[in-house]
N, C-alpha and C. Protein backbone atom coordinates (compact mmCIF):
# COMPACT_ATOMS: atom_id res chain seq x y z
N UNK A 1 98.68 36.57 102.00
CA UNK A 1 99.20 37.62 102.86
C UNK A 1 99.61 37.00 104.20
N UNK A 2 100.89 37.41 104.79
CA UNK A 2 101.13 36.99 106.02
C UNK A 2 101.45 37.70 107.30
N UNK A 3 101.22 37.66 108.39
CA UNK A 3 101.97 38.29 109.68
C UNK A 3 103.15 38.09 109.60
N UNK A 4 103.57 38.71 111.00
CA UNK A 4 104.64 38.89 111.29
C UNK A 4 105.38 37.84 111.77
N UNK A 5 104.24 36.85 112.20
CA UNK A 5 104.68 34.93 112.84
C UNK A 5 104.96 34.08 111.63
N UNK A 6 104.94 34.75 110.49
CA UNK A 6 105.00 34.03 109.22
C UNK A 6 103.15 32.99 108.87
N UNK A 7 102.63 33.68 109.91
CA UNK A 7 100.87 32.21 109.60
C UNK A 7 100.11 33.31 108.73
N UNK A 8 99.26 32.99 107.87
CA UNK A 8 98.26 33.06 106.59
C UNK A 8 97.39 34.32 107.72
N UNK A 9 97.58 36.01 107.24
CA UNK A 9 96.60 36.74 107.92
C UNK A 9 95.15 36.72 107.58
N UNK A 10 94.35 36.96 108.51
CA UNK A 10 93.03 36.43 108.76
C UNK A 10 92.32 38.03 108.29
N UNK A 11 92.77 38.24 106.30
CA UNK A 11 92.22 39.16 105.70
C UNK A 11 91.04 38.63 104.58
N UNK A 12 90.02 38.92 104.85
CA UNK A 12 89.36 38.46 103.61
C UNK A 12 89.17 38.88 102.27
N UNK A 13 89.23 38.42 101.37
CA UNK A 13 89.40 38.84 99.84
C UNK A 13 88.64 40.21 99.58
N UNK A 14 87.42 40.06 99.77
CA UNK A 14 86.33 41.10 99.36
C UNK A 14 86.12 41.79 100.78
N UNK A 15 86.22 43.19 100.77
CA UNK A 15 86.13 44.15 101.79
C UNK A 15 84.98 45.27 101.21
N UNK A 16 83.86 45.64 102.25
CA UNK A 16 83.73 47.10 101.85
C UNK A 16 84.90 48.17 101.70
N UNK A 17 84.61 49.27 100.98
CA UNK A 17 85.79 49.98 100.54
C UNK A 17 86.14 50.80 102.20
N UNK A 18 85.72 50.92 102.84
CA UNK A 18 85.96 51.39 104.04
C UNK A 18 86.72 50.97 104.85
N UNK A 19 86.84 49.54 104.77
CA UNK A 19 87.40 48.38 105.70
C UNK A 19 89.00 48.15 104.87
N UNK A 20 89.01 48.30 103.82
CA UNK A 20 90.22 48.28 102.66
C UNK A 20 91.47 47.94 103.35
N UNK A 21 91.90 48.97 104.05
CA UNK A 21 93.58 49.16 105.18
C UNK A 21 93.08 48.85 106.86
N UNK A 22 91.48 48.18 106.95
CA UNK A 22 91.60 48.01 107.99
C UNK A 22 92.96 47.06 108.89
N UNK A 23 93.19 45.70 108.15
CA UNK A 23 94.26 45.12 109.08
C UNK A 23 93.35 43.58 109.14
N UNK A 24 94.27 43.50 109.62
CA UNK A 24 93.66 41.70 110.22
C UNK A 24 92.14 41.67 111.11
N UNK A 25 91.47 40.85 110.95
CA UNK A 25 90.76 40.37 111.59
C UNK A 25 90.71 40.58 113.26
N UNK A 26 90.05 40.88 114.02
CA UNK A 26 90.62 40.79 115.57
C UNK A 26 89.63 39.76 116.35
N UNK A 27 90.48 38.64 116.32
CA UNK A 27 89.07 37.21 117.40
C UNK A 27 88.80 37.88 118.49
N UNK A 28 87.54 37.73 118.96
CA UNK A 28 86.79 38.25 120.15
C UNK A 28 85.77 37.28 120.48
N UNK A 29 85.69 36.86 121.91
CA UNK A 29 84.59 36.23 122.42
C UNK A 29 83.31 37.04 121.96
N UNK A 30 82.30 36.08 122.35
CA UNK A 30 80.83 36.52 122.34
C UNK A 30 80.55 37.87 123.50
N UNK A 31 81.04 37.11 124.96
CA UNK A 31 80.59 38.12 125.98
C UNK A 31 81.06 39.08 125.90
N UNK A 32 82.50 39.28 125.50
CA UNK A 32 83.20 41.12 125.37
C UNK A 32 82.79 41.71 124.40
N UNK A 33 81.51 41.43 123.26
CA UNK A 33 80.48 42.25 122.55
C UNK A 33 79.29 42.23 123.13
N UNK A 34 78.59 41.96 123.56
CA UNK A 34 77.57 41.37 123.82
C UNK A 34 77.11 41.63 125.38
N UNK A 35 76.03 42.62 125.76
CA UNK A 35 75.59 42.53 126.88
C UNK A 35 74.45 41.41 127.01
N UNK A 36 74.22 40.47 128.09
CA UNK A 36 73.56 39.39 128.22
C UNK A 36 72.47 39.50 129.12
N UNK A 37 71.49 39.87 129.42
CA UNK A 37 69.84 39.92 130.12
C UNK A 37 69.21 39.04 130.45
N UNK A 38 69.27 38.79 131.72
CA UNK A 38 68.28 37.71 132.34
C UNK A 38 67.19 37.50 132.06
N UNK A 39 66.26 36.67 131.08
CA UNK A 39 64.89 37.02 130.51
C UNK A 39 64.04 37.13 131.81
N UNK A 40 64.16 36.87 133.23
CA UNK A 40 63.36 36.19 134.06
C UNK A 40 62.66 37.53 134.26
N UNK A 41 62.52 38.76 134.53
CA UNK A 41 61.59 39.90 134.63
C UNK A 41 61.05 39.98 133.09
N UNK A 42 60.53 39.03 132.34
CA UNK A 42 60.18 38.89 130.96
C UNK A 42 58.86 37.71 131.02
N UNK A 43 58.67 37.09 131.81
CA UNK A 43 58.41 35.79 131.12
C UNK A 43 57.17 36.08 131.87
N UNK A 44 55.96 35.69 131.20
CA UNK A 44 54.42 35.98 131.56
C UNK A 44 53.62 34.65 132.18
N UNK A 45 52.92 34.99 132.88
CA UNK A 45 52.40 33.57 133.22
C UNK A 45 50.88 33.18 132.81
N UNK A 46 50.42 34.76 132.08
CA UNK A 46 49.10 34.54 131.55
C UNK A 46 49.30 34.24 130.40
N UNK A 47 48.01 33.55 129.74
CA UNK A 47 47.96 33.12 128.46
C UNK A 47 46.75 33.63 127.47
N UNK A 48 45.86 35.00 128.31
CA UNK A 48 44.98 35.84 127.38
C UNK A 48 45.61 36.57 127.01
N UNK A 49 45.85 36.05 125.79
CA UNK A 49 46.71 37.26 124.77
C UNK A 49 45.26 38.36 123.98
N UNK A 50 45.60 39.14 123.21
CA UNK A 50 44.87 39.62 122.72
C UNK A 50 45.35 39.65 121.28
N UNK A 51 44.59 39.45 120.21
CA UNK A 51 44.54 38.73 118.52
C UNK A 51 44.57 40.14 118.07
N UNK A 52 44.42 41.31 118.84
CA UNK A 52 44.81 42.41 117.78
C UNK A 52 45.32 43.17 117.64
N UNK A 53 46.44 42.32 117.76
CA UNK A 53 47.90 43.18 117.33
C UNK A 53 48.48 41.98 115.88
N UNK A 54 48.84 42.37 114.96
CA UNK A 54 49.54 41.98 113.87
C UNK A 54 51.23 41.15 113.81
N UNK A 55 51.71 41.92 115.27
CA UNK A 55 53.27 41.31 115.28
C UNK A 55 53.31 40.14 116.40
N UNK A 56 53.61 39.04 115.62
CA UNK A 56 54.07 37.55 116.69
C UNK A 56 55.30 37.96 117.45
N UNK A 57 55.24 37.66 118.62
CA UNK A 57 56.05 38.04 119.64
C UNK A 57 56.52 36.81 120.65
N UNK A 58 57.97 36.27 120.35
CA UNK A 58 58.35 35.16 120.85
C UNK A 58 58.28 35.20 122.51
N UNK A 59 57.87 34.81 123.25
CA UNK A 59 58.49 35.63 124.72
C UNK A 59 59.90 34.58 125.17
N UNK A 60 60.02 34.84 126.47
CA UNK A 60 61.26 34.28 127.17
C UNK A 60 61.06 32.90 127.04
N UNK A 61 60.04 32.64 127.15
CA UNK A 61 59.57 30.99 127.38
C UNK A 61 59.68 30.29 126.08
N UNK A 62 59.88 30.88 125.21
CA UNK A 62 59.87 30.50 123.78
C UNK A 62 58.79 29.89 123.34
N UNK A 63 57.46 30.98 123.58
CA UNK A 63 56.63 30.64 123.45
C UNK A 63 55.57 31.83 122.09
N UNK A 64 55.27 31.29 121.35
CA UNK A 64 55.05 32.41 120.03
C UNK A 64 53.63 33.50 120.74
N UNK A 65 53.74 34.94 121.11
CA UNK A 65 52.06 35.36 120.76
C UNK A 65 51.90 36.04 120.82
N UNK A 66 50.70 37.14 120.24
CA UNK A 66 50.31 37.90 119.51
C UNK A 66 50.48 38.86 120.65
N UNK A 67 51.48 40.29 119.90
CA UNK A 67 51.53 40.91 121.32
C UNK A 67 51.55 42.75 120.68
């Protein structure tokens, strides 16, 4: 399949049926999806966690714990 520039359109073979007549592809940066958050009102400086909670919890620091 081609555009209108004559170059190979950026349709992929297999579509959900919804997407079918969507159209070409549209390139987009990361930041014009994507809101981005300063982890720094995130990041803890204590290290008594407490063991009873079940879900591992990465924090800002990329640091794994039980939270």
């Amino acid at each position: 399949m081609s555009n209108k520039a004559g170059k190979l359109a950026m349709v992929p073979k297999l579509r959900f049926p919804e997407f079918q007549e969507a159209g070409e592809w549209e390139a987009r940066t990361l930041d014009s999806l994507l809101n981005y958050q300063q982890p720094t009102a995130y990041l803890v400086s204590d290290t008594k966690y407490s063991d009873t909670y079940k879900t591992p919890v990465l924090t800002a620091g990329k640091t794994f714990i039980l939270g």
